[in-house]
Every structure is written in structure tokens, then in C-alpha cells.
PDB file of N, CA and C in Angstrom:
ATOM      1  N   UNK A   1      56.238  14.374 -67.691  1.00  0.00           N
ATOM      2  CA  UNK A   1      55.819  14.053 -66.362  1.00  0.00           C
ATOM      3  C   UNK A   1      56.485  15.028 -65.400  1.00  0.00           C
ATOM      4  N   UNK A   2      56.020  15.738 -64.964  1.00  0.00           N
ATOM      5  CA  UNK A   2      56.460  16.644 -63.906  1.00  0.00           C
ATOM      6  C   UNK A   2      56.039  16.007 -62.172  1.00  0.00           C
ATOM      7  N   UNK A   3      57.194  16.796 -61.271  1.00  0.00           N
ATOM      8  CA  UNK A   3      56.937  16.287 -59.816  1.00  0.00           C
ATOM      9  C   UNK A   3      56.788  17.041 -58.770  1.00  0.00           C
ATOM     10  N   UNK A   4      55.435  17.386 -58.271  1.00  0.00           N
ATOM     11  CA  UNK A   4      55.017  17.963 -57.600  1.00  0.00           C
ATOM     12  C   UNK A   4      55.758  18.173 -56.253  1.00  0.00           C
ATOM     13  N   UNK A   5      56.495  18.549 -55.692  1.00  0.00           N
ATOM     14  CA  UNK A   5      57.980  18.482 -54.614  1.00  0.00           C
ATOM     15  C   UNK A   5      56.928  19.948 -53.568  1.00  0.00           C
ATOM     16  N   UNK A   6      56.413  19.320 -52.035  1.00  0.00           N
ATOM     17  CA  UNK A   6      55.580  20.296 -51.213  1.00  0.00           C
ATOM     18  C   UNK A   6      57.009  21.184 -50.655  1.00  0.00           C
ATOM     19  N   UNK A   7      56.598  21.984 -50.413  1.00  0.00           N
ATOM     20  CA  UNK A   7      57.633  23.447 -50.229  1.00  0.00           C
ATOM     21  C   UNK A   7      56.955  24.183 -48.819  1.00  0.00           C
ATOM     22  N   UNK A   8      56.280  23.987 -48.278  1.00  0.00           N
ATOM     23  CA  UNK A   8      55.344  24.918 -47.323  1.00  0.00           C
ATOM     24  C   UNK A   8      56.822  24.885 -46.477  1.00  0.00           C
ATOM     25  N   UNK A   9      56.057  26.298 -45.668  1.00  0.00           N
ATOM     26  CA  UNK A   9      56.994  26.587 -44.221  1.00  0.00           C
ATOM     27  C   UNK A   9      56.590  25.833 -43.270  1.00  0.00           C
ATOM     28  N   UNK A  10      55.292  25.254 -43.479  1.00  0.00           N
ATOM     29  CA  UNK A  10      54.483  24.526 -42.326  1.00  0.00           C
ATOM     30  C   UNK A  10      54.918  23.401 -42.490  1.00  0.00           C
ATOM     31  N   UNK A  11      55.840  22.760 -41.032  1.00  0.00           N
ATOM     32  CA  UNK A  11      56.286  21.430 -40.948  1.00  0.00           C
ATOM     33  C   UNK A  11      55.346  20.317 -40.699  1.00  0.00           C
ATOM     34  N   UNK A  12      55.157  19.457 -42.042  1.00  0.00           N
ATOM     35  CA  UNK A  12      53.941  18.157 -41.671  1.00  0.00           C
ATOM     36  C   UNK A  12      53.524  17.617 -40.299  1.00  0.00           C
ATOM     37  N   UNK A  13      52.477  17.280 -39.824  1.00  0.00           N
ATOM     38  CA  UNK A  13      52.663  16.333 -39.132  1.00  0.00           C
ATOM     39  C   UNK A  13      53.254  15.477 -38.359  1.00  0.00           C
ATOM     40  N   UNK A  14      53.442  14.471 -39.550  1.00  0.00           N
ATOM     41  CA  UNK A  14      54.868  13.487 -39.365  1.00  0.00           C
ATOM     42  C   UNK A  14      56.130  13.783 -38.913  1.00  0.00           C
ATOM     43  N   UNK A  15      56.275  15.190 -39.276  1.00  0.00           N
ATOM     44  CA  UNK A  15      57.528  15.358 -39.191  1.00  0.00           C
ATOM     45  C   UNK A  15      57.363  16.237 -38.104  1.00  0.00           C
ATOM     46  N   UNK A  16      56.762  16.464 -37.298  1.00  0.00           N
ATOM     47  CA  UNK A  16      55.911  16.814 -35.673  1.00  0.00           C
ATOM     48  C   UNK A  16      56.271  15.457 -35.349  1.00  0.00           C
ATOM     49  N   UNK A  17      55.659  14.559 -35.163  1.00  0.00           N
ATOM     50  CA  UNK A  17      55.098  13.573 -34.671  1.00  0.00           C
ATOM     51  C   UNK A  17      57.092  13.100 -34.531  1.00  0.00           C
ATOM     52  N   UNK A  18      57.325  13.206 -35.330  1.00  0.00           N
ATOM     53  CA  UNK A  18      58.835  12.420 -35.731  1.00  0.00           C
ATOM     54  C   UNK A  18      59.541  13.308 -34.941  1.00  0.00           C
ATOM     55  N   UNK A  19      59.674  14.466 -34.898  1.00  0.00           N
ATOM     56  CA  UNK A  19      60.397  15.047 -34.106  1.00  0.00           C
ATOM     57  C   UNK A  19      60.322  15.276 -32.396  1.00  0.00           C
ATOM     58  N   UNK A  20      58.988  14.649 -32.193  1.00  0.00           N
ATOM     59  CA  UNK A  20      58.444  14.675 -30.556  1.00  0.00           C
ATOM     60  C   UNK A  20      59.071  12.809 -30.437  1.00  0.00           C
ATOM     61  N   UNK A  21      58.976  12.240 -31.239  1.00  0.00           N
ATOM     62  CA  UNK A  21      59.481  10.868 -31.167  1.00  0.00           C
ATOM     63  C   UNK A  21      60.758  10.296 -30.624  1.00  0.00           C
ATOM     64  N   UNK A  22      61.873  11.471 -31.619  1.00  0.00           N
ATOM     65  CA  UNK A  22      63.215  11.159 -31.067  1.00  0.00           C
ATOM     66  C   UNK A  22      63.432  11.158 -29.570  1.00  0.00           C
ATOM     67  N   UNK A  23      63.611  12.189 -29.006  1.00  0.00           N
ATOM     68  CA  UNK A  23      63.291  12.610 -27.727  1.00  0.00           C
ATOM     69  C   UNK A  23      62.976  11.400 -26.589  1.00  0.00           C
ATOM     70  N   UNK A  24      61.936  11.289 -27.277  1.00  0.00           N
ATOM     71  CA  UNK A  24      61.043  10.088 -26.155  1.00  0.00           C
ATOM     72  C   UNK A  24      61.591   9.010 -26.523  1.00  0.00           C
ATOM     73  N   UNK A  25      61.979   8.805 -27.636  1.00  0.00           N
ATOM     74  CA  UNK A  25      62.993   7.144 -28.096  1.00  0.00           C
ATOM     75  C   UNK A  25      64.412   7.035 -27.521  1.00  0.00           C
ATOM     76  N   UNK A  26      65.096   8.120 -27.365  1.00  0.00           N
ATOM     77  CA  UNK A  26      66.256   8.426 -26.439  1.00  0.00           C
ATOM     78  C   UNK A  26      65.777   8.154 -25.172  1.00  0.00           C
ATOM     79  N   UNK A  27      65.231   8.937 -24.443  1.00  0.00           N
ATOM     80  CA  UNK A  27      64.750   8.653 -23.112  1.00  0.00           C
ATOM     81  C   UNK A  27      64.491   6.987 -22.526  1.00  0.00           C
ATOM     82  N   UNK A  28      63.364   6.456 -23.707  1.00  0.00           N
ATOM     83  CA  UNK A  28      62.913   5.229 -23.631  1.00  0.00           C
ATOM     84  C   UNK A  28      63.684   4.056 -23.622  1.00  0.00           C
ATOM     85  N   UNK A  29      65.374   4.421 -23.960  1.00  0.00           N
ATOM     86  CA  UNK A  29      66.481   3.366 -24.066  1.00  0.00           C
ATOM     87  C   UNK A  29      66.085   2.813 -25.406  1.00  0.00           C
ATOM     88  N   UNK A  30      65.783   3.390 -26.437  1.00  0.00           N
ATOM     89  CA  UNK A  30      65.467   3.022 -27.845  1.00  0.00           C
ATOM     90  C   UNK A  30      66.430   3.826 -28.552  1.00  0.00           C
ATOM     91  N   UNK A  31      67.783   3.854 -28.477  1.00  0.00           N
ATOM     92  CA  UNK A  31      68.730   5.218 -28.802  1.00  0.00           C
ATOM     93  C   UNK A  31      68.798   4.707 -30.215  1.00  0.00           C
ATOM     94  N   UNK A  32      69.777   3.283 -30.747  1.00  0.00           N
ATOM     95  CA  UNK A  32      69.546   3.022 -31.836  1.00  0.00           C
ATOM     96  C   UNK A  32      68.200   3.252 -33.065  1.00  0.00           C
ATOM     97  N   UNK A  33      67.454   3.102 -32.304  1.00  0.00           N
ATOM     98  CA  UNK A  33      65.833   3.275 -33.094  1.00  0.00           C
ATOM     99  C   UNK A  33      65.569   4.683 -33.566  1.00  0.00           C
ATOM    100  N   UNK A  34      66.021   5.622 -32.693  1.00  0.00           N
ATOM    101  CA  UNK A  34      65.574   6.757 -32.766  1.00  0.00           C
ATOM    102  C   UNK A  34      66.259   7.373 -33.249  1.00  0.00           C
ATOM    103  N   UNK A  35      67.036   6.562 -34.553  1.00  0.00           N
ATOM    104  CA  UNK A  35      67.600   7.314 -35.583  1.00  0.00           C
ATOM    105  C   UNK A  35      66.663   7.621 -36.942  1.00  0.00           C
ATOM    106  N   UNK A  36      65.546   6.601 -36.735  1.00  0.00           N
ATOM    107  CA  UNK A  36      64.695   6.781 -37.689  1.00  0.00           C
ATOM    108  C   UNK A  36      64.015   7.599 -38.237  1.00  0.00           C
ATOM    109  N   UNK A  37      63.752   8.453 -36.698  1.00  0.00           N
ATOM    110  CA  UNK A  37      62.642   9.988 -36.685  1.00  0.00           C
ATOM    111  C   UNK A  37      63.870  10.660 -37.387  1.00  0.00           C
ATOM    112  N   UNK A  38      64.589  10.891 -36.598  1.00  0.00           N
ATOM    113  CA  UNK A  38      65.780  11.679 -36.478  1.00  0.00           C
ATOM    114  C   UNK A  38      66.468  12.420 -38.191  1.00  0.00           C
ATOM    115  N   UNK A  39      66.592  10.610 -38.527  1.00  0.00           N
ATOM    116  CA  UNK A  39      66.063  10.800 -40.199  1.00  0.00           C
ATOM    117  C   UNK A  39      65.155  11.488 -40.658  1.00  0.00           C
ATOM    118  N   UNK A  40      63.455  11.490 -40.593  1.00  0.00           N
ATOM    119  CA  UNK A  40      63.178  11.881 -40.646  1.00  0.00           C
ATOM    120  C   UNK A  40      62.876  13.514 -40.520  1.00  0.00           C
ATOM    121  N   UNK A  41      63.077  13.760 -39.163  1.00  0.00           N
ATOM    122  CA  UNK A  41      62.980  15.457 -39.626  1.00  0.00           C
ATOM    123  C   UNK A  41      64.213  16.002 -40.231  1.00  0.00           C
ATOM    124  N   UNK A  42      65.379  15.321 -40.463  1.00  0.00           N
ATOM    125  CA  UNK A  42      66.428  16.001 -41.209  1.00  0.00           C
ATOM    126  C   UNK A  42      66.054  16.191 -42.901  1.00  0.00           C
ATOM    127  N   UNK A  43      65.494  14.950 -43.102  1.00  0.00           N
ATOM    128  CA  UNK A  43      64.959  15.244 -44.735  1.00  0.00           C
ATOM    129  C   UNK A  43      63.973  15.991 -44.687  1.00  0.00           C
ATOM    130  N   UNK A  44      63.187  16.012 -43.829  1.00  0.00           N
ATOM    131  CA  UNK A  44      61.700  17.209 -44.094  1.00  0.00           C
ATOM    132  C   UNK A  44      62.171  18.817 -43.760  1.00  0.00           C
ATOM    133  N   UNK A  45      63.590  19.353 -42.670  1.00  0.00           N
ATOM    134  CA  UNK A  45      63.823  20.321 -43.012  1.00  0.00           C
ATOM    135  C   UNK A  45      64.904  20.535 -43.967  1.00  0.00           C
ATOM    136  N   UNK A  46      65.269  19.342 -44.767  1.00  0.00           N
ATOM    137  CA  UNK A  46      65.987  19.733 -45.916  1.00  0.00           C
ATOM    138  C   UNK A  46      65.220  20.429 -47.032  1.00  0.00           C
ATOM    139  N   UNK A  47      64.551  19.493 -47.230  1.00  0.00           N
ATOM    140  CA  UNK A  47      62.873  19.798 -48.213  1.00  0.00           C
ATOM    141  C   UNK A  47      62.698  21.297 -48.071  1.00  0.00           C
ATOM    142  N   UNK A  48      62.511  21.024 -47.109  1.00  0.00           N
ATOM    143  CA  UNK A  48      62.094  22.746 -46.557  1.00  0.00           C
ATOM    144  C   UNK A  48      62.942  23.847 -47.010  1.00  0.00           C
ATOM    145  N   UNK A  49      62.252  24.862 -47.774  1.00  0.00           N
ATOM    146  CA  UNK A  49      63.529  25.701 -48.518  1.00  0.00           C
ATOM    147  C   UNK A  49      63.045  27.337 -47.846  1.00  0.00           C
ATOM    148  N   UNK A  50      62.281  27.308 -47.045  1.00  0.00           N
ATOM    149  CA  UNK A  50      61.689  28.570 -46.452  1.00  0.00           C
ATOM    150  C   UNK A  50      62.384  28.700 -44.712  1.00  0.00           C
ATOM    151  N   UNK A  51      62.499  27.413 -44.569  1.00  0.00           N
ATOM    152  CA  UNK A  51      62.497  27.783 -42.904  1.00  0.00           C
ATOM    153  C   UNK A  51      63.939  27.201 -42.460  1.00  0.00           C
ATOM    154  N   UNK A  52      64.622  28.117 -42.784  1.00  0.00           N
ATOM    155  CA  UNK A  52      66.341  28.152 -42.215  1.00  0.00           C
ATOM    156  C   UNK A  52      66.402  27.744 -40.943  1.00  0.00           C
ATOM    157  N   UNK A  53      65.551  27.818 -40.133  1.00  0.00           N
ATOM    158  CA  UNK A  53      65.748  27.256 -38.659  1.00  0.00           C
ATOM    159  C   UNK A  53      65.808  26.443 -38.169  1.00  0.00           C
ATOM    160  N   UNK A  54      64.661  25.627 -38.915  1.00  0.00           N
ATOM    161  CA  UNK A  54      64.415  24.133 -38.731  1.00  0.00           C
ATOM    162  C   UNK A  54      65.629  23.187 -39.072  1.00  0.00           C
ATOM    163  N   UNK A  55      66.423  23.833 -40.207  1.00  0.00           N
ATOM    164  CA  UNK A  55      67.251  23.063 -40.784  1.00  0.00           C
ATOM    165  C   UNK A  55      68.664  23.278 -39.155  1.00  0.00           C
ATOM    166  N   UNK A  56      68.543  24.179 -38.708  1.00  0.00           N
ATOM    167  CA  UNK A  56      69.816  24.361 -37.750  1.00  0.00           C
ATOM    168  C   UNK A  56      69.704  23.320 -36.617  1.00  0.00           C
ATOM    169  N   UNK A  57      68.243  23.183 -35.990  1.00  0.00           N
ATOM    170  CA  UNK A  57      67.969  22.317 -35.318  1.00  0.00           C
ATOM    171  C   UNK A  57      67.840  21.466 -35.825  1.00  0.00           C
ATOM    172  N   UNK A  58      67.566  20.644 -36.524  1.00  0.00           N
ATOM    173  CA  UNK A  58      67.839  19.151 -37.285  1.00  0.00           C
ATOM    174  C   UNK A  58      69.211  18.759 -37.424  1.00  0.00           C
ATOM    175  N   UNK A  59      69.712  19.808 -37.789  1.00  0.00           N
ATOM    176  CA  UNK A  59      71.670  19.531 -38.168  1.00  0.00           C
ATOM    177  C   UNK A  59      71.904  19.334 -36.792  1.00  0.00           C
ATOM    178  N   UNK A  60      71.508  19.903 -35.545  1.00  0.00           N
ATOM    179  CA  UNK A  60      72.280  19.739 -34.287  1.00  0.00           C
ATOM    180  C   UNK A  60      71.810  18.151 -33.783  1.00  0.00           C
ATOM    181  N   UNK A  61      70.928  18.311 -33.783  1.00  0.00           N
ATOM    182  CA  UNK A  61      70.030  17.150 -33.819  1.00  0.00           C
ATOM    183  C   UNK A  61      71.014  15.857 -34.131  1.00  0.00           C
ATOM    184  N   UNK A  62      70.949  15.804 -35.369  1.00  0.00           N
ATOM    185  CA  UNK A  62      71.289  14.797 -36.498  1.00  0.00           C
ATOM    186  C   UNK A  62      72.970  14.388 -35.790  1.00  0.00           C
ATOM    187  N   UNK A  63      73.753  16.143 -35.367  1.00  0.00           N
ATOM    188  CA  UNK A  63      74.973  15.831 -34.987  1.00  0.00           C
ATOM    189  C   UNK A  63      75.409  15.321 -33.881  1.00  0.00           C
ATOM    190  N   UNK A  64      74.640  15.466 -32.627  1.00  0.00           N
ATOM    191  CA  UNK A  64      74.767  14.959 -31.533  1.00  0.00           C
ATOM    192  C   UNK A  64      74.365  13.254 -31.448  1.00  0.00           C
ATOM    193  N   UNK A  65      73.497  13.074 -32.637  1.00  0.00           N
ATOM    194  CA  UNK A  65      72.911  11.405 -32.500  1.00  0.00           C
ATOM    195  C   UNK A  65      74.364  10.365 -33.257  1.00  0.00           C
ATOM    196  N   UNK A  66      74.704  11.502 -34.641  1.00  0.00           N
ATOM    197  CA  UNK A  66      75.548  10.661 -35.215  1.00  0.00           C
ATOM    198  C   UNK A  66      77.202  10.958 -34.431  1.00  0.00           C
ATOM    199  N   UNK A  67      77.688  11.887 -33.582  1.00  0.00           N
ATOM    200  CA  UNK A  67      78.934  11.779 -32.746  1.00  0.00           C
ATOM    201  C   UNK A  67      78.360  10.647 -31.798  1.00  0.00           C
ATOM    202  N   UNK A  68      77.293  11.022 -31.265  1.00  0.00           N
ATOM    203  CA  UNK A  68      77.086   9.166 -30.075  1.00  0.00           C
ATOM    204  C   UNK A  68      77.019   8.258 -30.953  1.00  0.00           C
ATOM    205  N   UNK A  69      76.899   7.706 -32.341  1.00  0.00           N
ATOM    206  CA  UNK A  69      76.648   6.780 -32.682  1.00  0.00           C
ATOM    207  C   UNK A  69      78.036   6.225 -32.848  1.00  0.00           C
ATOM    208  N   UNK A  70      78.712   7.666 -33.906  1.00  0.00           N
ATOM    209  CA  UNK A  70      79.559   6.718 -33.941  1.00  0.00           C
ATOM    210  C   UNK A  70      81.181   6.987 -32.949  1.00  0.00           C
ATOM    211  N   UNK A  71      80.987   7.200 -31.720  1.00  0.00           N
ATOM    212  CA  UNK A  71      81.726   6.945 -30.703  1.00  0.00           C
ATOM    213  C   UNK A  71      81.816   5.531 -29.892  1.00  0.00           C
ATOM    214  N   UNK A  72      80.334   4.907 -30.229  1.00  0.00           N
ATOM    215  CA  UNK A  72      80.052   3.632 -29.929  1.00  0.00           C
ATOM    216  C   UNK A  72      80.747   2.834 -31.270  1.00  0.00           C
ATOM    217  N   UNK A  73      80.637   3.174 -32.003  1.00  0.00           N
ATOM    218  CA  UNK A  73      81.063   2.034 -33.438  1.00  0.00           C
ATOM    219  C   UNK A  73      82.420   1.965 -33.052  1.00  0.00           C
ATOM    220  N   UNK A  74      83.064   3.098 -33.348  1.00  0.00           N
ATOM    221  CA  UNK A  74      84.279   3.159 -33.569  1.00  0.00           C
ATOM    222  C   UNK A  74      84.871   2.707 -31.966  1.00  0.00           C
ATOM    223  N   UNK A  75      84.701   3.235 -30.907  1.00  0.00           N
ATOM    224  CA  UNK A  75      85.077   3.052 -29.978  1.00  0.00           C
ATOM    225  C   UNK A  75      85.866   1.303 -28.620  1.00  0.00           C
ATOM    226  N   UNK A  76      86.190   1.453 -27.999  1.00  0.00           N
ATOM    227  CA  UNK A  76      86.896  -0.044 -27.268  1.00  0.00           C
ATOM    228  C   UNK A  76      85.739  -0.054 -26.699  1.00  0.00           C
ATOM    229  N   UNK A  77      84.215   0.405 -26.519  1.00  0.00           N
ATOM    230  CA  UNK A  77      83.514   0.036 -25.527  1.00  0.00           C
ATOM    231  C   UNK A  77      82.758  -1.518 -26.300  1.00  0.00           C
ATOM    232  N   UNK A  78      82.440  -2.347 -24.980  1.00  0.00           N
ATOM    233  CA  UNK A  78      81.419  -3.367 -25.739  1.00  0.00           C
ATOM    234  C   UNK A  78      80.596  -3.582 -25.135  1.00  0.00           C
ATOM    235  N   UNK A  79      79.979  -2.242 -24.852  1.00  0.00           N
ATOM    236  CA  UNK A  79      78.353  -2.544 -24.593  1.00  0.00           C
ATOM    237  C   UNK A  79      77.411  -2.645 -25.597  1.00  0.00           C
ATOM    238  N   UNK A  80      76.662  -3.786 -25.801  1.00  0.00           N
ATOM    239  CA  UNK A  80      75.850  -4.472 -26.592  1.00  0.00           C
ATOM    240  C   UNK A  80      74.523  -3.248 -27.357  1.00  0.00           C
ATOM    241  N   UNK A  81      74.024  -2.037 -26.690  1.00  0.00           N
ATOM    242  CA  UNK A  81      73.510  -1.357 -27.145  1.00  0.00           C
ATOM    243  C   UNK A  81      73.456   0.177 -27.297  1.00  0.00           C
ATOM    244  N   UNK A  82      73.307   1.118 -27.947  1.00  0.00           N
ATOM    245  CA  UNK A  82      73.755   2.306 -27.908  1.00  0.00           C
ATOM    246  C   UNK A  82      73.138   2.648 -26.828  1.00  0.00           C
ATOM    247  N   UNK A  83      71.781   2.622 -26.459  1.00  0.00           N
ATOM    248  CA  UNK A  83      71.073   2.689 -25.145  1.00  0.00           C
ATOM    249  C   UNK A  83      71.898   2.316 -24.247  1.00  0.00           C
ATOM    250  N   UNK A  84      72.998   1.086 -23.698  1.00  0.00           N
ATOM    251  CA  UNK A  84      73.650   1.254 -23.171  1.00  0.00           C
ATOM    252  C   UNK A  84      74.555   1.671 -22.966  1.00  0.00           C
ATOM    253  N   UNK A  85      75.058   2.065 -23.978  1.00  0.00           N
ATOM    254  CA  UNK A  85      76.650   2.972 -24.139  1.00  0.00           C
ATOM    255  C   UNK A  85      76.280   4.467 -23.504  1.00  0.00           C
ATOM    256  N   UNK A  86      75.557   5.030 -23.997  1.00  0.00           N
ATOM    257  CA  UNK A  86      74.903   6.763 -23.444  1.00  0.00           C
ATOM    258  C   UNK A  86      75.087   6.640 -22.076  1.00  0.00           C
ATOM    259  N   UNK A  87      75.984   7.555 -21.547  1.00  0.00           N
ATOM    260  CA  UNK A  87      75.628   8.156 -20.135  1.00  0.00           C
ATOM    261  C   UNK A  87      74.742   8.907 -19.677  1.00  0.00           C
ATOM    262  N   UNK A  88      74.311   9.067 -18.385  1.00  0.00           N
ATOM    263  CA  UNK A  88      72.965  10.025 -18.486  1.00  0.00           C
ATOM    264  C   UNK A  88      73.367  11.331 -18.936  1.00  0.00           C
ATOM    265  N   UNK A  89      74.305  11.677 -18.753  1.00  0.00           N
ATOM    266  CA  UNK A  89      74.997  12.880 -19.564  1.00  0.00           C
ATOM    267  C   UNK A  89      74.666  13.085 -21.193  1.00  0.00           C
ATOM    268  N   UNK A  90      74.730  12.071 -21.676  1.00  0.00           N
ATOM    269  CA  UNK A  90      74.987  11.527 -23.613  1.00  0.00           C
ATOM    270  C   UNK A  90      73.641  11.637 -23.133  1.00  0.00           C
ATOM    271  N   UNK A  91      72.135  11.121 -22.465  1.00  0.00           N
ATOM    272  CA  UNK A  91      70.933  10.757 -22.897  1.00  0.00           C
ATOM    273  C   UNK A  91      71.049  12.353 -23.045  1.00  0.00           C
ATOM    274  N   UNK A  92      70.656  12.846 -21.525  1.00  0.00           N
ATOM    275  CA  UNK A  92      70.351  14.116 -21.461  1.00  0.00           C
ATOM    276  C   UNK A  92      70.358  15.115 -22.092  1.00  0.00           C
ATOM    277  N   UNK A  93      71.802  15.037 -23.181  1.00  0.00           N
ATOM    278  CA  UNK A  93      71.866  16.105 -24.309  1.00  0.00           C
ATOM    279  C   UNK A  93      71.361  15.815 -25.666  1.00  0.00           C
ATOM    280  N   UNK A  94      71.073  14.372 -25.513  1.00  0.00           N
ATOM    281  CA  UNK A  94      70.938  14.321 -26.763  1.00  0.00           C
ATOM    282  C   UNK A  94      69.197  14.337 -27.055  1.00  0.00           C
ATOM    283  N   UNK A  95      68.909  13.824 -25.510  1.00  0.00           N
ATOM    284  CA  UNK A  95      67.114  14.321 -25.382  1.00  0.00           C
ATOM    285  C   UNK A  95      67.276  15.839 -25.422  1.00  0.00           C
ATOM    286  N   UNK A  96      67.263  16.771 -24.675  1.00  0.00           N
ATOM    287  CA  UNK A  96      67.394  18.159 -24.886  1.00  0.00           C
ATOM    288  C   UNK A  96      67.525  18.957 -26.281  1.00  0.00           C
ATOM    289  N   UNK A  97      68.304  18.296 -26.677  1.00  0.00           N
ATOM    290  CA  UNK A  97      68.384  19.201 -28.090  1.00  0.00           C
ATOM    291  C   UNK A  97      67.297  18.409 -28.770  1.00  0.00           C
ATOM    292  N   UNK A  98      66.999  16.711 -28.781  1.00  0.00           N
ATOM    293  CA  UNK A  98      65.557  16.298 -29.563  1.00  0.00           C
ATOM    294  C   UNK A  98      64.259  17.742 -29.074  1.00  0.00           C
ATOM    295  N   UNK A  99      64.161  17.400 -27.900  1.00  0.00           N
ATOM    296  CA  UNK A  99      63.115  18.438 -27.280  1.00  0.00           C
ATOM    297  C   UNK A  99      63.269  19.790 -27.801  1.00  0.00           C
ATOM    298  N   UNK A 100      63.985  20.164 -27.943  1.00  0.00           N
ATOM    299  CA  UNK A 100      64.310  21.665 -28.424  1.00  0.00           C
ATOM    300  C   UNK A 100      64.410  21.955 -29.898  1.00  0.00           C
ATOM    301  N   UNK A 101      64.718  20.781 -30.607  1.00  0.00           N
ATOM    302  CA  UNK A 101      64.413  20.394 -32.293  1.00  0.00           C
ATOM    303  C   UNK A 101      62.597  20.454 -32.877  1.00  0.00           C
ATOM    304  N   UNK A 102      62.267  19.264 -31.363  1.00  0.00           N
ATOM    305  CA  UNK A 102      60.864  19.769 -31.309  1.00  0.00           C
ATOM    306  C   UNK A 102      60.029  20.741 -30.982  1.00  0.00           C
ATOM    307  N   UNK A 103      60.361  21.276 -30.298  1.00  0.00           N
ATOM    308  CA  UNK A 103      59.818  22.765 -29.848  1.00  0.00           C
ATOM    309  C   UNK A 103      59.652  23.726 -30.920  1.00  0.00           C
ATOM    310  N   UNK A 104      61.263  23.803 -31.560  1.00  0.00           N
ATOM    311  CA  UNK A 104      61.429  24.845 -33.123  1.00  0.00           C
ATOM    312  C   UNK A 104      60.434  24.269 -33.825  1.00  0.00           C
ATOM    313  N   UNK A 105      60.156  23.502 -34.035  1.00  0.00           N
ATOM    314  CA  UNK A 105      58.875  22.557 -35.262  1.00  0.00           C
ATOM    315  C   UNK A 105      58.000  23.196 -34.677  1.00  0.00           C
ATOM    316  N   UNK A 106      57.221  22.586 -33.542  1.00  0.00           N
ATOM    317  CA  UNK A 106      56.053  22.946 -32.857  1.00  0.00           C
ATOM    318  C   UNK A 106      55.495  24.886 -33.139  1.00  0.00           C
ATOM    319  N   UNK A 107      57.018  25.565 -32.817  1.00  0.00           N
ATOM    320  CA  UNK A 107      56.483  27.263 -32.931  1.00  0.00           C
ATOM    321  C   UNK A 107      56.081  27.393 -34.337  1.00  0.00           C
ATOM    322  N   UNK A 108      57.407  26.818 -34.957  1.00  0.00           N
ATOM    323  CA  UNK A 108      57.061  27.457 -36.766  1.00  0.00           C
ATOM    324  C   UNK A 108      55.546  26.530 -37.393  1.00  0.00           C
ATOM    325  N   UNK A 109      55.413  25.629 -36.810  1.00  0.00           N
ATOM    326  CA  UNK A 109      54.043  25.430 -37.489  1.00  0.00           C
ATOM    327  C   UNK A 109      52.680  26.351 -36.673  1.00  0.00           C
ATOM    328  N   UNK A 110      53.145  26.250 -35.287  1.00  0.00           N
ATOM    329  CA  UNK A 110      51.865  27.625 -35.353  1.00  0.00           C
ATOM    330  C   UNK A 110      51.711  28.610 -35.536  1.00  0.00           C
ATOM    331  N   UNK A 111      53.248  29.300 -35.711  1.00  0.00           N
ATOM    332  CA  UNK A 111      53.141  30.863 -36.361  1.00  0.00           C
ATOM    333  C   UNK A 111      52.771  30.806 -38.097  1.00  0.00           C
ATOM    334  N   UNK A 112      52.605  29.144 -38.732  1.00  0.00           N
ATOM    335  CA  UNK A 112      52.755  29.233 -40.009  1.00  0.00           C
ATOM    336  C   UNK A 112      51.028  28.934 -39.800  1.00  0.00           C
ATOM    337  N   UNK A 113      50.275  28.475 -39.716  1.00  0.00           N
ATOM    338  CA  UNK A 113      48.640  28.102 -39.353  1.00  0.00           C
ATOM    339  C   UNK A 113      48.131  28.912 -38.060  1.00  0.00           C
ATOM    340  N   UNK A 114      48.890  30.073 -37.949  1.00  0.00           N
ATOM    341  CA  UNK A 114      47.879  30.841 -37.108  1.00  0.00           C
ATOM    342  C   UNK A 114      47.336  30.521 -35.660  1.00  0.00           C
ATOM    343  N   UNK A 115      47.581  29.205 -35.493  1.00  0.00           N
ATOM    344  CA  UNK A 115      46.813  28.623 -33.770  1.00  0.00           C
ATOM    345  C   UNK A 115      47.394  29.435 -32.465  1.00  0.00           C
TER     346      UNK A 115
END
């Protein structure tokens, strides 16, 4: 039984869709939630064995969500949600680099399909 494992430079969909998600789930006061995408495009540019870039923006990505996360865990604050813990400072960067995680996706799939 062999396992067919997709390799393209061209970032799925989903993992578009997932990476325009974080962003807007930060913004939206969904900070906890929007670890899900976040997840997501980190495993799809892991997968990814062509496009070194994607993986830099996902790692920044991934690092700015998990230092806010766990500054709230670990931390004396007791605000009830990570959405509330983020300053507009904490949203702002951590939307910015989502947006800019998304953006890198967005170019390399149209320089990879030509549009």
C-alpha cells in the first residue's frame, strides 16, 4: 500500500482560505479560535517541500500566536479570554503578520498557476 503525500508549490485553497481566516479571526476577537487556521497553514507549509517561504511566514505566524498564547497561560493576568488579554498592540501584530502570511500564500499561488 503506498501513500500518495501532494507536494505542489501551489498552496491549496484551504490553506488560502485558512490563511485569510486567521487574520480576520484575530481582528474578530476570536483570538483563541484562530489557532485553528493558524494550524492549518503551518502543516500545509510544512508539507510543502518546494516553497521555503511559505514555511518562514507560517513559523512567524505560528510564533507570534503561540508567545500571545502562552503569555496569557502562563501569566498573573485573569482575563477570561485571549481576545481579551491582546492589546491593540498584540491584535495589530499579530493581524499583520496573519495578513502578510496571507499575502506570501496569495503571490506564490499565482506565480505557481499563472493568474
Amino acid at each position: 500500500m503506498s501513500v500518495n503525500i501532494r507536494t505542489s508549490a501551489t498552496p491549496s485553497t484551504s490553506t488560502l482560505v485558512a490563511a485569510w481566516a486567521a487574520p480576520v479571526m484575530v481582528i474578530g476577537q476570536f483570538g483563541l479560535l484562530s489557532g485553528i487556521p493558524i494550524a492549518v497553514v503551518v502543516v500545509a507549509s510544512l508539507r510543502d517541500r518546494r516553497s521555503k517561504a511559505l514555511r518562514w511566514w507560517a513559523g512567524a505566524l505560528a510564533l507570534a500566536y503561540a508567545t500571545t498564547l502562552t503569555l496569557w497561560l502562563t501569566g498573573p493576568s485573569e482575563a477570561p479570554s485571549l481576545s481579551k488579554y491582546m492589546s491593540p498592540a498584540t491584535t495589530a501584530v499579530l493581524a499583520g503578520v496573519g495578513v502578510a502570511t496571507a499575502i506570501a500564500h496569495q503571490v506564490v499561488r499565482r506565480r505557481s498557476t499563472g493568474k
